[in-house]
Every structure is written in C-alpha cells, then in structure tokens.
PDB file of N, CA and C in Angstrom:
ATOM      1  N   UNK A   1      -8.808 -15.543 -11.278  1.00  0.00           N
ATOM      2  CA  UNK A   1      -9.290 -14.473 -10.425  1.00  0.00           C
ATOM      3  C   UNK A   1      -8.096 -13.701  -9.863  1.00  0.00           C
ATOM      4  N   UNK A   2      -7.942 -12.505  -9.516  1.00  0.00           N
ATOM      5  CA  UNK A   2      -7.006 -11.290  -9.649  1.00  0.00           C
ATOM      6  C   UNK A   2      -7.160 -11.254  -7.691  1.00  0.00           C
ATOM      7  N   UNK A   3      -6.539 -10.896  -7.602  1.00  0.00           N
ATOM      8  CA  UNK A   3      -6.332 -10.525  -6.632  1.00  0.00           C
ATOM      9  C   UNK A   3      -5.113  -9.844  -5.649  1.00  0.00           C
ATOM     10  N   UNK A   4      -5.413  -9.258  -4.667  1.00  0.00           N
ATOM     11  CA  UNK A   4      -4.085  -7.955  -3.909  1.00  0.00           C
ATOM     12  C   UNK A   4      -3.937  -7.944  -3.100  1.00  0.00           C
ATOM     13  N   UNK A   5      -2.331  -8.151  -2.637  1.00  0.00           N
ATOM     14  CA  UNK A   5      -1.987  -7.435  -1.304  1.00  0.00           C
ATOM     15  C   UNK A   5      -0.929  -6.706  -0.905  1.00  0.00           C
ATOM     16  N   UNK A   6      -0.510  -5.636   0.362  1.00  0.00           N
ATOM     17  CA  UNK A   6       0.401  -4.825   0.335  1.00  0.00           C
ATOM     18  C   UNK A   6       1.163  -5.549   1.736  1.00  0.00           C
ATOM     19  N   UNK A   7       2.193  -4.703   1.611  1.00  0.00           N
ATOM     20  CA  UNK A   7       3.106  -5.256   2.860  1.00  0.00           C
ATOM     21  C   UNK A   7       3.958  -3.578   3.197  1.00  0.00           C
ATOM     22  N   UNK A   8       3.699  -3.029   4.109  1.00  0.00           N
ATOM     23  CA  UNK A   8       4.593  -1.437   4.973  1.00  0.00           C
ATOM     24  C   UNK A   8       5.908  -2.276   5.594  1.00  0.00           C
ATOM     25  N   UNK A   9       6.581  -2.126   4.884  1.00  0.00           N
ATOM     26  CA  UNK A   9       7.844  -2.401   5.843  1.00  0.00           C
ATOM     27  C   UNK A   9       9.008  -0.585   6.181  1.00  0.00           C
ATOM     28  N   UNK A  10       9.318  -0.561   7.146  1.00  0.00           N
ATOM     29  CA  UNK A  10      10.210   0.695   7.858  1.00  0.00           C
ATOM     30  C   UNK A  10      11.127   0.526   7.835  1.00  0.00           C
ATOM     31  N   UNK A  11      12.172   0.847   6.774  1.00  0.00           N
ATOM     32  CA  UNK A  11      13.281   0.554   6.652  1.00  0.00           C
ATOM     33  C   UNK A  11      14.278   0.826   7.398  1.00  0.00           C
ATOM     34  N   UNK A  12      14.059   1.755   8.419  1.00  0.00           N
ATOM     35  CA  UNK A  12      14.709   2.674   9.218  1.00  0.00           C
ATOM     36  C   UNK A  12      14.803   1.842  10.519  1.00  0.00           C
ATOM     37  N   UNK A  13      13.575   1.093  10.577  1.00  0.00           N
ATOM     38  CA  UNK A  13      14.071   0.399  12.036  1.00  0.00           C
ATOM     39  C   UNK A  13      14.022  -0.916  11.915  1.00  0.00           C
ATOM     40  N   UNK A  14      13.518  -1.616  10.289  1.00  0.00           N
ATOM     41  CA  UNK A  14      13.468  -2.624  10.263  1.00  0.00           C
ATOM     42  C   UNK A  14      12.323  -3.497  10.741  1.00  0.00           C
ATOM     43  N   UNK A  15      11.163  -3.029  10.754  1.00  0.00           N
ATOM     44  CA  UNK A  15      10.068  -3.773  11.283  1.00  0.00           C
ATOM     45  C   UNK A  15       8.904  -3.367  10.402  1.00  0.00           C
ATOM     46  N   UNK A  16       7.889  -4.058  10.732  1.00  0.00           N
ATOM     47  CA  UNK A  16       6.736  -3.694   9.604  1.00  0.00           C
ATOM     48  C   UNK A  16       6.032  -1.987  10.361  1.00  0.00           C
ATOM     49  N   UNK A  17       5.515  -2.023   9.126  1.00  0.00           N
ATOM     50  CA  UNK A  17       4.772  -0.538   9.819  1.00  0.00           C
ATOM     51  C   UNK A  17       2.918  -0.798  10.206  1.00  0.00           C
ATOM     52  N   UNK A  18       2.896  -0.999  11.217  1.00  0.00           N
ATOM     53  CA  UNK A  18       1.478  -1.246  11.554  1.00  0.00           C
ATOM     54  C   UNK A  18       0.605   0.128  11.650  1.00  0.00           C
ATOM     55  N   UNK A  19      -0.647  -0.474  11.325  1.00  0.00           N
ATOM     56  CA  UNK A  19      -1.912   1.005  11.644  1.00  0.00           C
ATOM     57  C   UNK A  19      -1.519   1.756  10.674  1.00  0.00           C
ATOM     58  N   UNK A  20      -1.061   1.504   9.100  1.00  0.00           N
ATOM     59  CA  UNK A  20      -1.058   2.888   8.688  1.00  0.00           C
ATOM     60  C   UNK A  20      -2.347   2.240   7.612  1.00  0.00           C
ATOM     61  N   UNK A  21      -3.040   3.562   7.291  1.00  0.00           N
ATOM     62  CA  UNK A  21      -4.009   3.807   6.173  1.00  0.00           C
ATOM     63  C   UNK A  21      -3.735   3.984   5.112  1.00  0.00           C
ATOM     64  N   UNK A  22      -4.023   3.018   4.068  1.00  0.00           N
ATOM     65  CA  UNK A  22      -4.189   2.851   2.432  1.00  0.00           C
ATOM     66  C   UNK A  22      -5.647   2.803   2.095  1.00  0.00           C
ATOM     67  N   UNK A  23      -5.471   3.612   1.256  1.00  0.00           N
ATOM     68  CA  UNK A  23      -6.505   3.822   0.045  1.00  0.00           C
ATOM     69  C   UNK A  23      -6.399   3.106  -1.311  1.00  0.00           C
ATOM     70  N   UNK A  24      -7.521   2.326  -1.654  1.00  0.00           N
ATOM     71  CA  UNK A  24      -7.088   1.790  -2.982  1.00  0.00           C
ATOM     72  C   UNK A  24      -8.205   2.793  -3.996  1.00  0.00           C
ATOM     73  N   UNK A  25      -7.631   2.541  -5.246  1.00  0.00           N
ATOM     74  CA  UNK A  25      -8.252   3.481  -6.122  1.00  0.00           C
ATOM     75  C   UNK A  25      -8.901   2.450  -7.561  1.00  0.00           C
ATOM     76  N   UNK A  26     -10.258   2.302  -7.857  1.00  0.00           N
ATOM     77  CA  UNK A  26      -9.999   1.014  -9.295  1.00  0.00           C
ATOM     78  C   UNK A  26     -10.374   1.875 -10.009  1.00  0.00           C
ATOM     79  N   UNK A  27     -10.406   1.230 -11.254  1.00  0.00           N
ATOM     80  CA  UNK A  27     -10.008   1.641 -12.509  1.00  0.00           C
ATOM     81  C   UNK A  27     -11.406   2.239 -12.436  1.00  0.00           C
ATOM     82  N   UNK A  28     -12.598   2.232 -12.495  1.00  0.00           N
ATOM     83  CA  UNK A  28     -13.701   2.756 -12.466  1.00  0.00           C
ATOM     84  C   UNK A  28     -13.969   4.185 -11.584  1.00  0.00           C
ATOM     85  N   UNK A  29     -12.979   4.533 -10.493  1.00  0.00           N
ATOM     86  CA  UNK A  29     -13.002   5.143  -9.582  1.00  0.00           C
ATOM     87  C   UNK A  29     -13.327   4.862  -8.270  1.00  0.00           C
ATOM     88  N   UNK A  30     -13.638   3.834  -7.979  1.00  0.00           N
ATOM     89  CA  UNK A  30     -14.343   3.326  -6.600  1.00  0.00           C
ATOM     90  C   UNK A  30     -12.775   3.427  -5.653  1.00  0.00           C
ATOM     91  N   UNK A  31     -12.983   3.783  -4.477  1.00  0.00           N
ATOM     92  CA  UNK A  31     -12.284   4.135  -3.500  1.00  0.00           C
ATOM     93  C   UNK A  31     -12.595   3.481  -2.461  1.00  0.00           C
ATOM     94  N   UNK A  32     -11.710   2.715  -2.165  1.00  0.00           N
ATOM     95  CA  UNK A  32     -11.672   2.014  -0.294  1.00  0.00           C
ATOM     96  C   UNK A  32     -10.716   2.021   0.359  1.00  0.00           C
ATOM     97  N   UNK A  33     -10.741   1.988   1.752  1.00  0.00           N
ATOM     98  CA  UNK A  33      -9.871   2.483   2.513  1.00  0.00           C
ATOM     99  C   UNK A  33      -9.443   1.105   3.195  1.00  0.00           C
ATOM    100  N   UNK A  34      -8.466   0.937   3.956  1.00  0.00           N
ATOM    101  CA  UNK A  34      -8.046  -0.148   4.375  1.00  0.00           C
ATOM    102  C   UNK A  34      -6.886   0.197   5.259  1.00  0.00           C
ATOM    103  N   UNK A  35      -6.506  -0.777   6.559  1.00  0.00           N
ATOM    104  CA  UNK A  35      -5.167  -0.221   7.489  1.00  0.00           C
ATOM    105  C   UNK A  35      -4.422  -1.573   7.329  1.00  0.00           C
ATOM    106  N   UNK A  36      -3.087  -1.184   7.610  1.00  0.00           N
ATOM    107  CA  UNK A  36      -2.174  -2.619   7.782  1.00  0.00           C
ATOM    108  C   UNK A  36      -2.407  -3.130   9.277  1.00  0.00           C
ATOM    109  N   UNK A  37      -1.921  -4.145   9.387  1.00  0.00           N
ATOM    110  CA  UNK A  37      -2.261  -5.119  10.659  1.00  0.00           C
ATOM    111  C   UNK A  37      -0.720  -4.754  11.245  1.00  0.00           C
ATOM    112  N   UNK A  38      -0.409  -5.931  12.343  1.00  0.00           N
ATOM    113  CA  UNK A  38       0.720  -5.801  13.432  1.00  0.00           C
ATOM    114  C   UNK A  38       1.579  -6.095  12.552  1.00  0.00           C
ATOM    115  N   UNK A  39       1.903  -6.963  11.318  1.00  0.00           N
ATOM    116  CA  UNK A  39       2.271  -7.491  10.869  1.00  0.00           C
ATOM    117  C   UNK A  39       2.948  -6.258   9.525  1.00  0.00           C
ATOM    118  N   UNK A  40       1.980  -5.115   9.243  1.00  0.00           N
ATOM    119  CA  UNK A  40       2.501  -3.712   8.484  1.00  0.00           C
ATOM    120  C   UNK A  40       1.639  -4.518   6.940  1.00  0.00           C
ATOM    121  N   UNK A  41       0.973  -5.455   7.066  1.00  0.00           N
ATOM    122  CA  UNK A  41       0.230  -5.864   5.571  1.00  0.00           C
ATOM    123  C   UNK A  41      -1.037  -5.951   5.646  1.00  0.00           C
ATOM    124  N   UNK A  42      -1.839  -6.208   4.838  1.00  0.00           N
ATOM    125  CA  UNK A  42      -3.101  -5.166   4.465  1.00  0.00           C
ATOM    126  C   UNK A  42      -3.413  -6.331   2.981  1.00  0.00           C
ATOM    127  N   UNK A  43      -4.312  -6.840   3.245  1.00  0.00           N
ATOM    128  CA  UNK A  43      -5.405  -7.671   2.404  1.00  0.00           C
ATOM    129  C   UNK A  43      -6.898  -7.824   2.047  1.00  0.00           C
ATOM    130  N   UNK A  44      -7.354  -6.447   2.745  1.00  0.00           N
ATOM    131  CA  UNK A  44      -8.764  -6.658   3.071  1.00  0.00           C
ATOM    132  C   UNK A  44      -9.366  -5.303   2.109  1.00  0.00           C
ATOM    133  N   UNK A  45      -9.914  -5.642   1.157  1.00  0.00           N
ATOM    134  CA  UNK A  45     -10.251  -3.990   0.178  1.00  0.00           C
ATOM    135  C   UNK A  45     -11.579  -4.533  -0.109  1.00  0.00           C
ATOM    136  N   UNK A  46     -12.341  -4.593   0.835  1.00  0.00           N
ATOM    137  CA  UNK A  46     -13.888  -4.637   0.463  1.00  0.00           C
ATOM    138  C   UNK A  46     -14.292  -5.717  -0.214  1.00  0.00           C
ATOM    139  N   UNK A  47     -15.521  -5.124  -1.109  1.00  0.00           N
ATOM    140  CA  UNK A  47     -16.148  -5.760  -2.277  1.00  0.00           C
ATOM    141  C   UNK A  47     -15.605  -5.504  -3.714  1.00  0.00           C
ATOM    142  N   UNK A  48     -14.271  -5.142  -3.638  1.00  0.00           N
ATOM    143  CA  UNK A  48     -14.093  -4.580  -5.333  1.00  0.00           C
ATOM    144  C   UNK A  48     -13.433  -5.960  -5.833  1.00  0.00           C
ATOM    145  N   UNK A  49     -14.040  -6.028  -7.193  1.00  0.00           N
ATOM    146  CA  UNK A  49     -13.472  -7.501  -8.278  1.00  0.00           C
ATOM    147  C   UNK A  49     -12.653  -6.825  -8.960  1.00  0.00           C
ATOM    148  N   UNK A  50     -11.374  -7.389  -8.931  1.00  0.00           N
ATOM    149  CA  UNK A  50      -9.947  -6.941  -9.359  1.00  0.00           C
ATOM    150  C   UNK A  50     -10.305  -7.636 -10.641  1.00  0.00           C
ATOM    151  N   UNK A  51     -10.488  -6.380 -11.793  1.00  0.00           N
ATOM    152  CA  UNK A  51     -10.379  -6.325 -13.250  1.00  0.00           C
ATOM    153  C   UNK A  51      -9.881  -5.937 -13.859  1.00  0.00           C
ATOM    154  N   UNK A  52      -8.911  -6.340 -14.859  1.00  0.00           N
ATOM    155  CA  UNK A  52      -7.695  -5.747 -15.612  1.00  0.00           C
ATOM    156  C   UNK A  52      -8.224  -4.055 -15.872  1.00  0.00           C
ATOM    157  N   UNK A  53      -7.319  -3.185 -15.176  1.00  0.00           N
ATOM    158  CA  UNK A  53      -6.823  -2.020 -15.620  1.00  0.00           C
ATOM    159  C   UNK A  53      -6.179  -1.651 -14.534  1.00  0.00           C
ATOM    160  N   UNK A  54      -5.924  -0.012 -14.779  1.00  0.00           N
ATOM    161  CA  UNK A  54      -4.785   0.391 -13.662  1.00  0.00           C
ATOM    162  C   UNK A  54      -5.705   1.072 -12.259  1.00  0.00           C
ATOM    163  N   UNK A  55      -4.754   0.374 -11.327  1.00  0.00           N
ATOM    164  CA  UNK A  55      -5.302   0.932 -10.348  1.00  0.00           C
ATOM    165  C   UNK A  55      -3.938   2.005  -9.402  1.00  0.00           C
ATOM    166  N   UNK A  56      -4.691   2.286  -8.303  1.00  0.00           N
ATOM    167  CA  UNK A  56      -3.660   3.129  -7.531  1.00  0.00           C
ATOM    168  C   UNK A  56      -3.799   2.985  -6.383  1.00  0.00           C
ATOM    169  N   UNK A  57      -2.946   2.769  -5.365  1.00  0.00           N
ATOM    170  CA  UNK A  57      -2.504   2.797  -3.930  1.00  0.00           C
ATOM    171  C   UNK A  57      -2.214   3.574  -3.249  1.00  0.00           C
ATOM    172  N   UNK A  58      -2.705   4.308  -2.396  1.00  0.00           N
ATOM    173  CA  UNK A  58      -2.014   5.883  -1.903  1.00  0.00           C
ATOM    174  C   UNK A  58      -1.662   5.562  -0.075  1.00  0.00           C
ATOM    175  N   UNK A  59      -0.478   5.551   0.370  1.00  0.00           N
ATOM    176  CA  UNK A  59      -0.317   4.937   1.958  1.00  0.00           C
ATOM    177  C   UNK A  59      -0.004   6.448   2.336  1.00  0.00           C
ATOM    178  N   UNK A  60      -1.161   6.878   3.402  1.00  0.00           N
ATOM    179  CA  UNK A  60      -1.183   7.513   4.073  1.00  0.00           C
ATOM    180  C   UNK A  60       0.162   7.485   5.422  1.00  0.00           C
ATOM    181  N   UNK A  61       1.221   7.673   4.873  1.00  0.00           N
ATOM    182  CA  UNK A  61       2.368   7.298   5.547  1.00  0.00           C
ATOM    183  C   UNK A  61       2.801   8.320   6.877  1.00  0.00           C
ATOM    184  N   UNK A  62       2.371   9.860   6.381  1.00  0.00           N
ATOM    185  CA  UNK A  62       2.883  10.963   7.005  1.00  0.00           C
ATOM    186  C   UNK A  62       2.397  10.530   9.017  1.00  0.00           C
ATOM    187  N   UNK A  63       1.295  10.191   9.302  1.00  0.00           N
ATOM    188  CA  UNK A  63       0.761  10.053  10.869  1.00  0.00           C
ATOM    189  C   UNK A  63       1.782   8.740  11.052  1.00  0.00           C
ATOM    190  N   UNK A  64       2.135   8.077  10.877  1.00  0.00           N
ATOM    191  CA  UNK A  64       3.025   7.000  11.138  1.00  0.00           C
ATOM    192  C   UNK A  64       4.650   7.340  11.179  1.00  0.00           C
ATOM    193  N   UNK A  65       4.973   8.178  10.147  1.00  0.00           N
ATOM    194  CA  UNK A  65       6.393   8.558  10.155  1.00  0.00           C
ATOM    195  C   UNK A  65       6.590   9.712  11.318  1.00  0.00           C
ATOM    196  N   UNK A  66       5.720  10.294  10.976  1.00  0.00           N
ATOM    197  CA  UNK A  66       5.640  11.559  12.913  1.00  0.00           C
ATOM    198  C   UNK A  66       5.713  10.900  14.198  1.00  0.00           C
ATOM    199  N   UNK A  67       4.955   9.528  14.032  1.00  0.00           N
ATOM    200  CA  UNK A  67       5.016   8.980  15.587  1.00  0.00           C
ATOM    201  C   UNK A  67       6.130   8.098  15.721  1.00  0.00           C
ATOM    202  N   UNK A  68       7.104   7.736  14.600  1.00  0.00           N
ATOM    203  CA  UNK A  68       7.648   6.466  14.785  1.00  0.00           C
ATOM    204  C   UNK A  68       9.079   7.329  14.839  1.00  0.00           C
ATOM    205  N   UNK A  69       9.421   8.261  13.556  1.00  0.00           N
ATOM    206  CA  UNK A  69      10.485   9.115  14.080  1.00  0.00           C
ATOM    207  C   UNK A  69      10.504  10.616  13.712  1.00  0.00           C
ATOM    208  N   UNK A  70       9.848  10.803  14.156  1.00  0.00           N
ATOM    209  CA  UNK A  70       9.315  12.779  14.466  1.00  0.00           C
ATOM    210  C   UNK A  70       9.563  13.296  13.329  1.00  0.00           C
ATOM    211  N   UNK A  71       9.448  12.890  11.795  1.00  0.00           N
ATOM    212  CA  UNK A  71       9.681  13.312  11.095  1.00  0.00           C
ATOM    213  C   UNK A  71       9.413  13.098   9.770  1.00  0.00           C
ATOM    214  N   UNK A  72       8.671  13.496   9.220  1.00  0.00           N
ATOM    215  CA  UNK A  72       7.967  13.204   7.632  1.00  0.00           C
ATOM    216  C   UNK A  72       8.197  13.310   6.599  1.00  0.00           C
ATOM    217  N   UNK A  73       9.147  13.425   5.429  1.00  0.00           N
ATOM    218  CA  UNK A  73       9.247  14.264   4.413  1.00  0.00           C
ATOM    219  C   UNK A  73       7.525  14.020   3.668  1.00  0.00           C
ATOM    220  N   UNK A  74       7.509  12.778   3.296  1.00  0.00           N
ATOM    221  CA  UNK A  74       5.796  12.481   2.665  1.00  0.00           C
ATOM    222  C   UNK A  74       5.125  12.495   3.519  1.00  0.00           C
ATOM    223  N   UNK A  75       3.888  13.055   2.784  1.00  0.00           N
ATOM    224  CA  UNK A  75       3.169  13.200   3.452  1.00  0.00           C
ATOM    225  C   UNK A  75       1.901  11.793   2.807  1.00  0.00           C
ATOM    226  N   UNK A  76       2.096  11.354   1.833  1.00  0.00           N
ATOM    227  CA  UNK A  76       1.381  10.128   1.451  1.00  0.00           C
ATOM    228  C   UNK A  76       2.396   9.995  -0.144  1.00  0.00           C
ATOM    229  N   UNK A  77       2.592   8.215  -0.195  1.00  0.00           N
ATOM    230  CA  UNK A  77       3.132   8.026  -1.618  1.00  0.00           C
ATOM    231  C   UNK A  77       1.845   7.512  -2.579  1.00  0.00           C
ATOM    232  N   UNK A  78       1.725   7.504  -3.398  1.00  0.00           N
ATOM    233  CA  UNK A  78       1.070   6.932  -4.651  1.00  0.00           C
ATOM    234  C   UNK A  78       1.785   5.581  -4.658  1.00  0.00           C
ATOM    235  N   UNK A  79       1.352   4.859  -5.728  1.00  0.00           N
ATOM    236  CA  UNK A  79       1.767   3.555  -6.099  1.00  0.00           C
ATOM    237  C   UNK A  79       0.522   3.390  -7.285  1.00  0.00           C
ATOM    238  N   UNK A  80       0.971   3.395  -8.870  1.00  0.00           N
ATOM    239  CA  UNK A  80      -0.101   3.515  -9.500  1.00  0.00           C
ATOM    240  C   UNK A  80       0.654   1.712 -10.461  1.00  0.00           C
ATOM    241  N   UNK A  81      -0.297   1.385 -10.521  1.00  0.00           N
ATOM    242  CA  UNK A  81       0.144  -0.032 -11.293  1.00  0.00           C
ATOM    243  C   UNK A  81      -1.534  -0.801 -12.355  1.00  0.00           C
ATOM    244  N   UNK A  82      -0.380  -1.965 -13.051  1.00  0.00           N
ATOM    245  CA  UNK A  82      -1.978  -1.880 -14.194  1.00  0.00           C
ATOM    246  C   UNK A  82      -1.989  -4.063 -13.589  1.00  0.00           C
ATOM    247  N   UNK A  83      -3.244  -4.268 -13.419  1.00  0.00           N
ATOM    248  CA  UNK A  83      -3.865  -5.848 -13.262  1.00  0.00           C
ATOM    249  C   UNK A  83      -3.748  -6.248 -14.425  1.00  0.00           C
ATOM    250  N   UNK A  84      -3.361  -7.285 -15.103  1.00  0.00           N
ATOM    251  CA  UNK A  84      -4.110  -7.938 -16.226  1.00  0.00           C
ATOM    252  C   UNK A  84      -4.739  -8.385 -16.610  1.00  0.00           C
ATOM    253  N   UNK A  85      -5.798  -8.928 -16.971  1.00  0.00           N
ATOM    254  CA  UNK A  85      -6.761 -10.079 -16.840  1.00  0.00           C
ATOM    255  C   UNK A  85      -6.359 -11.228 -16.520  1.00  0.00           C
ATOM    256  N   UNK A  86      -6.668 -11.770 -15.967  1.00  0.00           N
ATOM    257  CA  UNK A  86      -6.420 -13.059 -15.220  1.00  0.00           C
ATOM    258  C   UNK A  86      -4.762 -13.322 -15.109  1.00  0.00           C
ATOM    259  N   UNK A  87      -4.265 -12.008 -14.210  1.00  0.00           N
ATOM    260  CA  UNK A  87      -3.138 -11.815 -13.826  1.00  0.00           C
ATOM    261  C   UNK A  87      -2.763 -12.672 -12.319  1.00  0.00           C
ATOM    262  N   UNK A  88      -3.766 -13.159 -11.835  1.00  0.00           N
ATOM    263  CA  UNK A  88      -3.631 -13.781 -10.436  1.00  0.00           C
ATOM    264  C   UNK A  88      -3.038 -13.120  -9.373  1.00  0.00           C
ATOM    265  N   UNK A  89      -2.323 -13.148  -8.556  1.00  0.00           N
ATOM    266  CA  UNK A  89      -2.391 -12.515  -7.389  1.00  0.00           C
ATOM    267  C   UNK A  89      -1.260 -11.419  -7.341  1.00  0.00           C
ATOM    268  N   UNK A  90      -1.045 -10.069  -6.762  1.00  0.00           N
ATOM    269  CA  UNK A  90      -0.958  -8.467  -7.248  1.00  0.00           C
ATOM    270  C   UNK A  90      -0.135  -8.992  -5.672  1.00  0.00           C
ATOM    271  N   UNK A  91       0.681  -8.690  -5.512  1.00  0.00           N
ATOM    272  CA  UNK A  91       1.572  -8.043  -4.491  1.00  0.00           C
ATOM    273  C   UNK A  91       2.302  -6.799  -4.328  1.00  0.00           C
ATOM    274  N   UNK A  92       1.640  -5.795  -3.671  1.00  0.00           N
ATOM    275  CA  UNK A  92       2.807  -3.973  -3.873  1.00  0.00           C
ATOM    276  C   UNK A  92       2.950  -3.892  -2.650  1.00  0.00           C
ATOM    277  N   UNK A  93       4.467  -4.060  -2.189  1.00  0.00           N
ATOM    278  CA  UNK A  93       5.530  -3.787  -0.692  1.00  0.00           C
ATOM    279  C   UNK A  93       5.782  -2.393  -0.930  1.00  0.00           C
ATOM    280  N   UNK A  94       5.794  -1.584  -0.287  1.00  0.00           N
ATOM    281  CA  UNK A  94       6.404  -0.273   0.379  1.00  0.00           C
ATOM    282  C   UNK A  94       7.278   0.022   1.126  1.00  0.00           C
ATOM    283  N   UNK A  95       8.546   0.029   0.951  1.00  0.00           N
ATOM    284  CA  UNK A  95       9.499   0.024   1.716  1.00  0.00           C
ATOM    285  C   UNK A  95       9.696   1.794   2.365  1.00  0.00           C
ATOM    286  N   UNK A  96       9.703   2.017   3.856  1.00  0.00           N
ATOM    287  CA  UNK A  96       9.606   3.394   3.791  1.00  0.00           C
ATOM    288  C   UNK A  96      10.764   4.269   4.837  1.00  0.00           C
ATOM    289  N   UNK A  97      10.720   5.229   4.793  1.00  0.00           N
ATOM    290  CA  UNK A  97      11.561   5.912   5.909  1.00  0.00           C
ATOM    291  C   UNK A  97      11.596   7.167   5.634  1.00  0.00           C
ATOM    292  N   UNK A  98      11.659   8.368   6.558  1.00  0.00           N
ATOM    293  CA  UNK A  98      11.347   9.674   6.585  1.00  0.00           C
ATOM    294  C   UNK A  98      11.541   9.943   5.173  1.00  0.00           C
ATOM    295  N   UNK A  99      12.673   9.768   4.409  1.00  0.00           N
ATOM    296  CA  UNK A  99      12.956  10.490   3.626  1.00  0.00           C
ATOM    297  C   UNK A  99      13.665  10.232   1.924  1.00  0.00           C
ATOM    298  N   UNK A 100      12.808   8.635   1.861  1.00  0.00           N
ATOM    299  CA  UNK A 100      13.165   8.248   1.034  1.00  0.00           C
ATOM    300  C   UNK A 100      11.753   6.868   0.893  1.00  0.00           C
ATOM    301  N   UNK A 101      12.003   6.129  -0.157  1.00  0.00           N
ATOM    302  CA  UNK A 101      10.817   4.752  -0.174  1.00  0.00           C
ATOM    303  C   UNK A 101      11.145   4.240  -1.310  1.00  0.00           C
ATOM    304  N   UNK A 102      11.020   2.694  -1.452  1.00  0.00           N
ATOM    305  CA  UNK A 102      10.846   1.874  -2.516  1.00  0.00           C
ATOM    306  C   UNK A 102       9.609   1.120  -3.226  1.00  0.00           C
ATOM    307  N   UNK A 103       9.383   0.911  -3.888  1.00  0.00           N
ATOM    308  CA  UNK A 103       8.195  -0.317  -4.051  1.00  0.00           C
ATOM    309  C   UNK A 103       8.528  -0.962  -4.941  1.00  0.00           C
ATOM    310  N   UNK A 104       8.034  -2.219  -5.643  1.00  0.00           N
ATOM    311  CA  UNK A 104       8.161  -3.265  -6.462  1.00  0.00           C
ATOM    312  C   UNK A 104       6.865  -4.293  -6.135  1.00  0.00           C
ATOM    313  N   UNK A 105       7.037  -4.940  -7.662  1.00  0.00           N
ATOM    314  CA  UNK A 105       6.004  -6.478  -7.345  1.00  0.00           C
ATOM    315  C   UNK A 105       6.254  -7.385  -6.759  1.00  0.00           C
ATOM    316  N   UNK A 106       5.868  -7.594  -5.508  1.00  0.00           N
ATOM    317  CA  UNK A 106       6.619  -8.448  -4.636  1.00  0.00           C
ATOM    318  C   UNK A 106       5.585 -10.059  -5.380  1.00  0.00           C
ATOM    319  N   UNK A 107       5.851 -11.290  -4.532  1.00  0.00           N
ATOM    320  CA  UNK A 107       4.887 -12.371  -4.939  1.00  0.00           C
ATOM    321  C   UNK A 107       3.718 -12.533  -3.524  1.00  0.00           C
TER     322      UNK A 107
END
C-alpha cells in the first residue's frame, strides 16, 4: 500500500513552515487540499488510494513567504512526481525561501 507525506521546511530561518496550503493532484484528476501542522508537515489527503501514476503537489507558499519575510518571489511551486505500484511510502520535502527552493525524495 502507497502512501504520502510532505515536510515545508524555511530555509531562511531554519524552522518548519507551518499553516501553509497544499494541494494534491491524482492521476485521475481528483484534487484535495491539505495544510501543514506546527511541525511545517502535512499527512492528511483525504480519501484518495495512492495508485501508481503521476501525481502533483502545488504549496501554496506565496501567503506564508509575505508574512514570514515580506517578500515572495513564488507565488506557489509545483512538485510533479510518478508512485509506483506498490512503491510504499512517498516522502516530498520542500525546502523554501523568498527566492529560491529545493525538493527531493525524502524517506
């Protein structure tokens, strides 16, 4: 069984990024929305059964980078990646800051 989770970390000050809004996207099109906790990670995407194909992540980053340091270049990143079948558990970190970001498969 497949399964996902994200982690907002702020590279800029070094702490997680809490309250921001992700959207997940599945391969079918179904769309759910989801926020990170105090913690800047985010595990909770509804009812969708993670089935091999590609999905997409979109972190509504821009309301978080305005309040944290007055300044946005994104206004939301993508993160598009593919499940495998019985790929087991999906980890995508976001590393972020006004004006730059990373991601990778974390575990």
């Amino acid at each position: 069984m497949n399964s996902l989770s994200s982690h907002v970390l702020d590279t800029t000050t070094g702490k997680p990024a809490a309250n921001m809004q992700i959207s997940l996207t599945a391969p079918d099109g179904e769309t759910v929305s989801s926020i990170t906790n105090a913690d800047g990670r985010c595990k909770e995407w509804g009812e969708i059964t993670f089935v091999a194909g590609t999905y997409s992540l979109r972190f509504h980053c821009k309301e978080y980078l305005l309040n944290t340091h007055r300044e946005s270049f994104y206004p939301h990143v993508d993160i598009a990646f593919d499940i495998t079948e019985n790929g087991g558990h999906y980890h995508v970190p976001l590393l972020i800051s006004p004006y730059g970001f990373s991601s990778y498969r974390g575990s």
